[in-house]
N, C-alpha and C. Protein backbone atom coordinates (compact mmCIF):
# COMPACT_ATOMS: atom_id res chain seq x y z
N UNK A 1 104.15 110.29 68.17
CA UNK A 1 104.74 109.51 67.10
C UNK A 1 104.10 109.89 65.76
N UNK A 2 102.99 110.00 65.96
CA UNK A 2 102.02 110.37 64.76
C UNK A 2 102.73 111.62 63.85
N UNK A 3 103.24 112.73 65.15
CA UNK A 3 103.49 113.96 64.25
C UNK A 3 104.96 113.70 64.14
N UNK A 4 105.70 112.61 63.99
CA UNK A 4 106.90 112.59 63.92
C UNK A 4 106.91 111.41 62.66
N UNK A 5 106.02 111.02 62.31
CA UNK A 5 105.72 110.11 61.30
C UNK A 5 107.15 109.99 60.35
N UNK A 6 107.87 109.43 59.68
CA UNK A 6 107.74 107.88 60.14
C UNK A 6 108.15 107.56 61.73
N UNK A 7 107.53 106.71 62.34
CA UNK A 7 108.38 106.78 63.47
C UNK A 7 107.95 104.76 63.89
N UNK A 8 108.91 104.34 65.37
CA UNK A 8 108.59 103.24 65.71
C UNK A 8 108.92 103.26 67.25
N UNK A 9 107.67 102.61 67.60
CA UNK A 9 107.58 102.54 69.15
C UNK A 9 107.79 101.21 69.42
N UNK A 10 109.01 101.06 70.38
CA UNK A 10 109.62 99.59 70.99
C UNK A 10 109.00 100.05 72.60
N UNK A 11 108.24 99.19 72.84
CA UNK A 11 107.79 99.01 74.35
C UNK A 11 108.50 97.47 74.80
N UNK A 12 109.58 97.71 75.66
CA UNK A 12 110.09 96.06 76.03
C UNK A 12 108.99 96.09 77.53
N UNK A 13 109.19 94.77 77.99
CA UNK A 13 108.67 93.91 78.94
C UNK A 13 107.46 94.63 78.78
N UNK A 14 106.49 94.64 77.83
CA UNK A 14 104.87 94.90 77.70
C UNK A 14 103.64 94.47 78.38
N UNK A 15 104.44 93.16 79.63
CA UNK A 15 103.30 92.74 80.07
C UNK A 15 103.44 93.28 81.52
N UNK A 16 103.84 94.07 81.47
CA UNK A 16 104.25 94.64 83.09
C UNK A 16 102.83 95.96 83.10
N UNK A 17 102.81 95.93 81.57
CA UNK A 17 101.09 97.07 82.10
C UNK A 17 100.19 96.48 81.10
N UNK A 18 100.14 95.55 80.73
CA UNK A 18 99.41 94.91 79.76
C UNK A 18 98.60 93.63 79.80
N UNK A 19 98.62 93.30 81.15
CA UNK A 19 98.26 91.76 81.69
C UNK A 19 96.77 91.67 81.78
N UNK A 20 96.41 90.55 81.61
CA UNK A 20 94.78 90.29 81.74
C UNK A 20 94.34 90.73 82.52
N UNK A 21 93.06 91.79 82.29
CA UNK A 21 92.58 92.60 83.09
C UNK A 21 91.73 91.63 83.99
N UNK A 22 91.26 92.69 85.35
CA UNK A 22 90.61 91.56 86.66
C UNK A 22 90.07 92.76 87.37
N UNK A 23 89.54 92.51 88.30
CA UNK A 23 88.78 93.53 89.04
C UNK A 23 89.78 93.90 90.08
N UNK A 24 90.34 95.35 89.63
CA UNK A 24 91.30 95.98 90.45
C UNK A 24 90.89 96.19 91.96
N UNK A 25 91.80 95.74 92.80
CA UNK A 25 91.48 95.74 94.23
C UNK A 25 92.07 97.05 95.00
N UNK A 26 93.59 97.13 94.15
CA UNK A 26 94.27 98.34 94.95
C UNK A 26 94.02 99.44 93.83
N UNK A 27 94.47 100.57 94.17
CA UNK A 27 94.80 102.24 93.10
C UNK A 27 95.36 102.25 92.43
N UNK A 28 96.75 101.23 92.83
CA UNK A 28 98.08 101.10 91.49
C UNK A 28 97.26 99.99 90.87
N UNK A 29 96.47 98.84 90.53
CA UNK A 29 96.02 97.81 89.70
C UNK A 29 95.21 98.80 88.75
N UNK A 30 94.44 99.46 89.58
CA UNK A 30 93.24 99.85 88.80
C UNK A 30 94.31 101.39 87.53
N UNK A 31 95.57 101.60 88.45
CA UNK A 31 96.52 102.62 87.37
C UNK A 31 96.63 102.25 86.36
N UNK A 32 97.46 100.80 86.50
CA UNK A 32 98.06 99.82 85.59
C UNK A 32 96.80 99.62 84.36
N UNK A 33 95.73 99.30 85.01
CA UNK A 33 94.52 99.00 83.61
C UNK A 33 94.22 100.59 83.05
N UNK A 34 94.21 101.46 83.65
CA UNK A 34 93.54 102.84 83.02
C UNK A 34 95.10 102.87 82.15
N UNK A 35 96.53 102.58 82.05
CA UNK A 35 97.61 102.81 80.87
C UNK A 35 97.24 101.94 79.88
N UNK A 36 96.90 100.66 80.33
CA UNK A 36 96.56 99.78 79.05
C UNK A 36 95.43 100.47 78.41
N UNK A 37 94.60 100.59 79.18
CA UNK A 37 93.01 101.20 78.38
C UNK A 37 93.58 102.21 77.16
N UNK A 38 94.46 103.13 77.70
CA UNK A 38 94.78 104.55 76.70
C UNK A 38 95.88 103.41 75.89
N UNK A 39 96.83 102.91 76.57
CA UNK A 39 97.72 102.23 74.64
C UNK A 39 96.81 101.36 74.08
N UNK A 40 95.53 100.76 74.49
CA UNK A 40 94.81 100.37 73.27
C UNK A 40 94.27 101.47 72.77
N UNK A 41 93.80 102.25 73.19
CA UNK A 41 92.95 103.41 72.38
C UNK A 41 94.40 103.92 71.73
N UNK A 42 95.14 104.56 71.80
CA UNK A 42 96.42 105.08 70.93
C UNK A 42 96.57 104.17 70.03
N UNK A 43 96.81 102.87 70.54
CA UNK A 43 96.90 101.86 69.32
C UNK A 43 95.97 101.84 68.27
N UNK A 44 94.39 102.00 68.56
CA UNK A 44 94.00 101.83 67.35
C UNK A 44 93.61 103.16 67.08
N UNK A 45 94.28 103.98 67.07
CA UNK A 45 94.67 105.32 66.04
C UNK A 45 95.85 104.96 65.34
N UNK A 46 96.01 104.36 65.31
CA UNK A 46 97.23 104.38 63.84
C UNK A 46 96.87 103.53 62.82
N UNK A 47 96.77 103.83 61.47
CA UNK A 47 96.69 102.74 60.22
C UNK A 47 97.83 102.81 59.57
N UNK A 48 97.59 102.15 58.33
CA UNK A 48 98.41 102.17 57.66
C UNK A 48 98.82 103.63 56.87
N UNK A 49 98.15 104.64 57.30
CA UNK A 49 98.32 105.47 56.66
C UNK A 49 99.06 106.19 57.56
N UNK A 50 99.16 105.99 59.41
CA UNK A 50 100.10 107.04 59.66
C UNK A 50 101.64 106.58 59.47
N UNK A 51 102.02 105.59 59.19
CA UNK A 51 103.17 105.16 59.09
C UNK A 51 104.16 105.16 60.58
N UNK A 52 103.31 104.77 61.63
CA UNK A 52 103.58 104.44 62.78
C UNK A 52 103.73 103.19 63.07
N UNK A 53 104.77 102.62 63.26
CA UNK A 53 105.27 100.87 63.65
C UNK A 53 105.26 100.79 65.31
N UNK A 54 104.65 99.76 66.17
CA UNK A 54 104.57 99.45 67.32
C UNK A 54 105.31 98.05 67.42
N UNK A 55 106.62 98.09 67.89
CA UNK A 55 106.59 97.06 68.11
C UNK A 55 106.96 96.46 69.85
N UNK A 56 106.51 95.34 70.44
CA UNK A 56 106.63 95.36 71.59
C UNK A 56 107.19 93.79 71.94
N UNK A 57 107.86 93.62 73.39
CA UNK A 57 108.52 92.13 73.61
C UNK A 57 108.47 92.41 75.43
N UNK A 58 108.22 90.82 75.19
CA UNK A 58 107.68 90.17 76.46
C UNK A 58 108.22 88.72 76.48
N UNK A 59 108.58 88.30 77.69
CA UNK A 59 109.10 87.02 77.96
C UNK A 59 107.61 86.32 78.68
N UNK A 60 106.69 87.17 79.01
CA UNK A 60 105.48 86.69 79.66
C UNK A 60 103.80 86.74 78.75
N UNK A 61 104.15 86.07 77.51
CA UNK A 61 102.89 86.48 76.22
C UNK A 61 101.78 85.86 77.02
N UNK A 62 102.22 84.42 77.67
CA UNK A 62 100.40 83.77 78.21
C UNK A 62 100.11 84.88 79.50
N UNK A 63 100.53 85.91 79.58
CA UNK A 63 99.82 86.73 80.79
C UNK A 63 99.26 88.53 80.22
N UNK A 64 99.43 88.40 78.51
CA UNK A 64 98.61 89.32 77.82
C UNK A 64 97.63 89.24 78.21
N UNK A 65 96.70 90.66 77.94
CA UNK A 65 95.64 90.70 77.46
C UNK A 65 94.87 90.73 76.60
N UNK A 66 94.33 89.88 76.21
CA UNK A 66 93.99 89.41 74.71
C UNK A 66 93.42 90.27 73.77
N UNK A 67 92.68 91.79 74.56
CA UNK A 67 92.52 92.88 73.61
C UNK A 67 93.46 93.46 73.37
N UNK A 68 94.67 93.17 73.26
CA UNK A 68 96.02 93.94 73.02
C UNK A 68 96.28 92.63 71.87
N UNK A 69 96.27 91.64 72.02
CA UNK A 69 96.65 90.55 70.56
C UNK A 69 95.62 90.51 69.83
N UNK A 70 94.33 91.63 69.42
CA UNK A 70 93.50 90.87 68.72
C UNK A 70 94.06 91.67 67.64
N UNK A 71 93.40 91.21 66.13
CA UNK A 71 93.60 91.27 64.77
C UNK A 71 93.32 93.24 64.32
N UNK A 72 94.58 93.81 64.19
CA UNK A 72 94.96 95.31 63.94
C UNK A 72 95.49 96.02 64.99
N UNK A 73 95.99 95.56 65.81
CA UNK A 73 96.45 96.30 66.99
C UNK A 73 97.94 95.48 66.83
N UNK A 74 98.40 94.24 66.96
CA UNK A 74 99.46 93.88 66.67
C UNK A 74 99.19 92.62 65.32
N UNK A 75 100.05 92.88 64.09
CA UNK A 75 99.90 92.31 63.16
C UNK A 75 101.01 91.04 63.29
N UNK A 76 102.11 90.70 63.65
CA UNK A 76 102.44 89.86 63.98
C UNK A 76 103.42 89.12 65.17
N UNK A 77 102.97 88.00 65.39
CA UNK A 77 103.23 87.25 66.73
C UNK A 77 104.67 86.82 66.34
N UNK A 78 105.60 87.04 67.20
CA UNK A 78 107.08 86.33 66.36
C UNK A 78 107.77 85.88 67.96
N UNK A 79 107.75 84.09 67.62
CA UNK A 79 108.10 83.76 69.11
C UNK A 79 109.98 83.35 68.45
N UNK A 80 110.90 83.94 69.66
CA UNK A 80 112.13 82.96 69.71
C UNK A 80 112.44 82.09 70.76
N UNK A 81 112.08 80.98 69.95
CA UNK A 81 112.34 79.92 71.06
C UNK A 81 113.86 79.38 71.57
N UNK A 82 114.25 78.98 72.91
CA UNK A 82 115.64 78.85 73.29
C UNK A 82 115.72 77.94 71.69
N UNK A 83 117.23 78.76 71.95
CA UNK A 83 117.98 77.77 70.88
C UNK A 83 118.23 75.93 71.10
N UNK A 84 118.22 75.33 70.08
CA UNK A 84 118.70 73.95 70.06
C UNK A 84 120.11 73.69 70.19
N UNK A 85 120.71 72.72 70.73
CA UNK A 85 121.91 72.22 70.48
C UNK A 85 123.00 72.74 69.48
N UNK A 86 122.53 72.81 68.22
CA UNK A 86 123.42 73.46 67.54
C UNK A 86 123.24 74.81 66.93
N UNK A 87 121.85 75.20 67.23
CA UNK A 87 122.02 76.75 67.73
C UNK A 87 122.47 77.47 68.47
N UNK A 88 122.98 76.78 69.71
CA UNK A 88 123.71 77.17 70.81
C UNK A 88 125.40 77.34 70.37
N UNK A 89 125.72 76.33 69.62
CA UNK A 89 126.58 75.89 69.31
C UNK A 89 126.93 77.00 68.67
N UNK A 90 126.47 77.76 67.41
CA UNK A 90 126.70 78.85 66.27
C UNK A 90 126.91 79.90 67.67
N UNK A 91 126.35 80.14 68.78
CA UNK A 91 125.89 80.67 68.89
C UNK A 91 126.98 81.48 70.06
N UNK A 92 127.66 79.95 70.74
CA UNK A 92 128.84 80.49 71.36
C UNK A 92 130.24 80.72 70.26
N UNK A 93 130.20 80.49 69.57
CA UNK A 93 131.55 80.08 68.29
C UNK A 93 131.67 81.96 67.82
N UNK A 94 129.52 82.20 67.53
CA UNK A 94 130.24 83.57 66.93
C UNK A 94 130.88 84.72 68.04
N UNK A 95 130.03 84.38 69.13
CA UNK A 95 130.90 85.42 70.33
C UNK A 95 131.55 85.08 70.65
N UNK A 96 132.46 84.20 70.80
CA UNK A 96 134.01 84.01 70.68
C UNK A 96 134.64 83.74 70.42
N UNK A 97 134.21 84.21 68.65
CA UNK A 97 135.24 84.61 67.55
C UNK A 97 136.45 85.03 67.97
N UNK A 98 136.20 86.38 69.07
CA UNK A 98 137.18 87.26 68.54
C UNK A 98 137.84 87.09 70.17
N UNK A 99 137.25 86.38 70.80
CA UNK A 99 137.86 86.17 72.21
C UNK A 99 139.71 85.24 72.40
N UNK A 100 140.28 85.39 73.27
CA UNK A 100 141.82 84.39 73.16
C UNK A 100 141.16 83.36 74.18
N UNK A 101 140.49 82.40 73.67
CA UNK A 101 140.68 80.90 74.41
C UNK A 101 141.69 79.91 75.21
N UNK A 102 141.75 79.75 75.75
CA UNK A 102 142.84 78.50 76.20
C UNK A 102 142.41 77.69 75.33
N UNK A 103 143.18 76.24 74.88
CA UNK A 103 143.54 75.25 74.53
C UNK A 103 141.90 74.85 75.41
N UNK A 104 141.92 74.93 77.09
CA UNK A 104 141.39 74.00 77.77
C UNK A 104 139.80 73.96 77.73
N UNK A 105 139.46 75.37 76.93
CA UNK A 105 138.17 75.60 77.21
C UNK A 105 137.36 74.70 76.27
N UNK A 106 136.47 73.96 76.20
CA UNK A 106 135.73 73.04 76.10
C UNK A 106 134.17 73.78 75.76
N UNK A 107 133.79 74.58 75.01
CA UNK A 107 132.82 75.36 74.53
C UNK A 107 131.33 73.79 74.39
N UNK A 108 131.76 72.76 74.04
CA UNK A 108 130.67 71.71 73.39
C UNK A 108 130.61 71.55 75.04
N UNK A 109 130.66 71.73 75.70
CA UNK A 109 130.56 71.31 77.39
C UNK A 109 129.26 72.02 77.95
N UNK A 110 129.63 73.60 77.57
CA UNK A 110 128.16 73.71 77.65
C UNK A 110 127.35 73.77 77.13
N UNK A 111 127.60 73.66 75.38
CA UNK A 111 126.10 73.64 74.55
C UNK A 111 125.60 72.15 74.72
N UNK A 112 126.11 71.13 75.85
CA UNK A 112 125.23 69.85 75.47
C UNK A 112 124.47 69.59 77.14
N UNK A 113 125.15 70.57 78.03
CA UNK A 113 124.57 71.23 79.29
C UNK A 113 123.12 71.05 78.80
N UNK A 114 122.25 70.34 80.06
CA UNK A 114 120.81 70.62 79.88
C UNK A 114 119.83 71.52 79.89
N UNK A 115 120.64 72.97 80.42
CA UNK A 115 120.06 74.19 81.04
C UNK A 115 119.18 74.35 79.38
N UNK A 116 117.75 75.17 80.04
CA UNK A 116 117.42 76.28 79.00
C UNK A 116 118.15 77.23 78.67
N UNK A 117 118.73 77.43 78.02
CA UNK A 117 119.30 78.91 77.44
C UNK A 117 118.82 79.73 76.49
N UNK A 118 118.68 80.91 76.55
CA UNK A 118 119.20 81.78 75.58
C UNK A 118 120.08 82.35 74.69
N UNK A 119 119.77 82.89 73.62
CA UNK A 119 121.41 83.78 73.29
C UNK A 119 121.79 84.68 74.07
N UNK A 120 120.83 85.28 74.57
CA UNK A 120 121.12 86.07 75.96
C UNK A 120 122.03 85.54 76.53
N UNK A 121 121.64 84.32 77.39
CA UNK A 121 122.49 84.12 78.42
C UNK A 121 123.79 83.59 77.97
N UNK A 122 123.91 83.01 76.58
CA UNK A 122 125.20 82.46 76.19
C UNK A 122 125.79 83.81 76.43
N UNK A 123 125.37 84.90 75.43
CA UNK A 123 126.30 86.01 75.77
C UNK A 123 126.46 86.19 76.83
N UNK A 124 125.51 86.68 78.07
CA UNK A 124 125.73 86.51 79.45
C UNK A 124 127.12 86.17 80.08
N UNK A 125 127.40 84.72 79.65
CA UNK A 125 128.53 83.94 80.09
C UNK A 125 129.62 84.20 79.68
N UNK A 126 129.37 84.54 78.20
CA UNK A 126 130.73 84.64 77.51
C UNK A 126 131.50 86.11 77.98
N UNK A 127 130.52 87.29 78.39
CA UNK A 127 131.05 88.46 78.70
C UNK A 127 131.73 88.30 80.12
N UNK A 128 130.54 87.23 81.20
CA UNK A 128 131.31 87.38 82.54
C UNK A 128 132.74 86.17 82.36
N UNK A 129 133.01 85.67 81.61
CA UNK A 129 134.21 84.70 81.70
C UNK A 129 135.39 86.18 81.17
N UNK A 130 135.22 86.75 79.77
CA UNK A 130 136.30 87.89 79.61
C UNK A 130 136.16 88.65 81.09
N UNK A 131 135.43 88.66 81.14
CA UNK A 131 135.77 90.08 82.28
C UNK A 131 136.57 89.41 83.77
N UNK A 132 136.11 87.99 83.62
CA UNK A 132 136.46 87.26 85.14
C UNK A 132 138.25 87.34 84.67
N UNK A 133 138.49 87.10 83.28
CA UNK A 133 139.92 86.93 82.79
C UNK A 133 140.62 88.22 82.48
N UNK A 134 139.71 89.12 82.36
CA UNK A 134 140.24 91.13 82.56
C UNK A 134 141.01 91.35 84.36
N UNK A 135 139.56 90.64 84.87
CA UNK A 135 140.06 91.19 86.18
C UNK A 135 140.96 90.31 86.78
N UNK A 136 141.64 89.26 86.25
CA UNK A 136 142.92 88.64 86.99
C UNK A 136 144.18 89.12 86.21
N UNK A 137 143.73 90.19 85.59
CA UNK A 137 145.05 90.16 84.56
C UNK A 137 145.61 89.32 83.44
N UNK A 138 144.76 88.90 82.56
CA UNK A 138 145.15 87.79 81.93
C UNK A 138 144.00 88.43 80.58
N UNK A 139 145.10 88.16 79.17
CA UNK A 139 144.34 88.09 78.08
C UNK A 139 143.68 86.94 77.49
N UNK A 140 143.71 85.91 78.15
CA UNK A 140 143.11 84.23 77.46
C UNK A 140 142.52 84.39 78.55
N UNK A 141 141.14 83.77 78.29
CA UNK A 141 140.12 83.06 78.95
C UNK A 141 140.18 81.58 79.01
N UNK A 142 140.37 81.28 80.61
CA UNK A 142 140.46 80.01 80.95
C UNK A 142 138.78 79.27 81.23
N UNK A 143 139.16 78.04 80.87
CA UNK A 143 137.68 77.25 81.69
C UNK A 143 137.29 77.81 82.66
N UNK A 144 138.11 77.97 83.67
CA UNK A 144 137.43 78.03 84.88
C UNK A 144 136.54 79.53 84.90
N UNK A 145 137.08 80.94 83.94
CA UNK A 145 135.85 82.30 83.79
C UNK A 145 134.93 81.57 83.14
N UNK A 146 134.61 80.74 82.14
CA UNK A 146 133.81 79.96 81.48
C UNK A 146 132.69 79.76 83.01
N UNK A 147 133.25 78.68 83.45
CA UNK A 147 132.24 77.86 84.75
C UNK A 147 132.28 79.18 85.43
N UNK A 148 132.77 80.12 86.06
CA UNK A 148 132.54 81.38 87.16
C UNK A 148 131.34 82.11 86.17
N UNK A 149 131.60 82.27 84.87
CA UNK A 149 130.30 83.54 84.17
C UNK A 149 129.21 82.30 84.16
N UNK A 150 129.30 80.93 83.59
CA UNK A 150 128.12 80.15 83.69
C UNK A 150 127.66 79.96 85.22
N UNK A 151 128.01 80.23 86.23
CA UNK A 151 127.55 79.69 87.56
C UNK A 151 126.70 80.97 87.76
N UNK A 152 127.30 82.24 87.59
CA UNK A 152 126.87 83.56 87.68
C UNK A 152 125.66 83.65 87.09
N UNK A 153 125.69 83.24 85.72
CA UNK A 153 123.96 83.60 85.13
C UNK A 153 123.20 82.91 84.85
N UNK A 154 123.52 81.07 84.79
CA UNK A 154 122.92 80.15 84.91
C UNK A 154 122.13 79.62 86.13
N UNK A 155 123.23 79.06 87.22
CA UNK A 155 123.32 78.86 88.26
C UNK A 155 123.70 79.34 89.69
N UNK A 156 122.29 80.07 89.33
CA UNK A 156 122.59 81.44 90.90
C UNK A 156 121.99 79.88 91.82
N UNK A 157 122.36 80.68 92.60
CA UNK A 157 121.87 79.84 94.37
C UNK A 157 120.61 80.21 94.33
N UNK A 158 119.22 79.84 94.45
CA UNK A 158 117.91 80.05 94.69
C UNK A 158 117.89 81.73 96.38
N UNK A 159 119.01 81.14 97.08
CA UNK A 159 119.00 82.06 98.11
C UNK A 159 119.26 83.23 97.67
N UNK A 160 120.07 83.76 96.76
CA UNK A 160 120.31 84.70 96.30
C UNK A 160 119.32 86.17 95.80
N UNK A 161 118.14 84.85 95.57
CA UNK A 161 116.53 85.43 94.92
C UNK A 161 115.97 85.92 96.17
N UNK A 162 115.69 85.77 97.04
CA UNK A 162 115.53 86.03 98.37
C UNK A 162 116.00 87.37 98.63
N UNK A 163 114.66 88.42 99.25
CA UNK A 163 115.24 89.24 99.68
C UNK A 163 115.17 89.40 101.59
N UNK A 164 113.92 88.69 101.77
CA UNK A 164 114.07 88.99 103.14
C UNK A 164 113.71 87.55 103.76
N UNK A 165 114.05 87.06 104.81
CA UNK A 165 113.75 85.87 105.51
C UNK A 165 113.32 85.71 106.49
């Protein structure tokens, strides 16, 4: 990155090699800490002078390692928290702006739903309801792709998580 200056490094799910270090038991633990060891050392080779941006995202921050959050290695912490009620709200309206609704679909049905959500998953829903209404042949999206894409990414069956029994 350095010799490609300006440049920016997106590392998603960061805590998958970045987790609080512990006394490695197996070969792959003790792998996993010798990658973190080298992206902190890479990390603090860059200043402000190489014009190298790191930026990284994790859904799992309390399972960092705290020499990876200390002060010059990442300059700022930026949490998005699930949306509120009427963030949800903006939130299904702008993705389906451009969608053909039924009359029946009832959008405030699920932004007052108790689930945690995301914008993720709103989108989530909103893509599997078009597509549930692609694949019957139909250009309007009825309630019922609504409840089929919300059951799909909201409300899986716990069994589903399960791989062996």
């Amino acid at each position: 990155a350095k010799e490609n200056a300006p440049a920016i490094i997106f590392i998603d799910e960061i805590d998958a090699i970045a987790t609080k270090r512990f006394d490695a038991q197996t070969g792959a633990d003790r792998e996993v800490q010798r990658i973190l060891l080298e992206l902190l050392n890479q990390m603090d080779g860059f200043d402000q002078t190489t014009n190298v941006k790191v930026i990284m995202a994790t859904n799992r921050a309390d399972t960092l390692d705290p020499a990876l959050l200390r002060p010059g290695r990442l300059d700022r912490k930026i949490e998005f928290p699930m949306p509120d009620r009427r963030q949800k709200r903006l939130v299904f309206s702008t993705i389906t702006a451009k969608m053909n609704l039924s009359e029946e679909v009832d959008l405030e049905d699920y932004v007052a739903r108790p689930d945690r959500i995301s914008g993720a998953d709103i989108n989530a829903i909103c893509q599997e309801a078009g597509m549930h209404a692609v694949r019957e042949n139909r250009y309007i999206v009825l309630a019922k792709d609504f409840e089929k894409g919300y059951k799909n990414n909201i409300k899986k069956d716990e069994s589903e998580h399960e791989f062996y029994k």
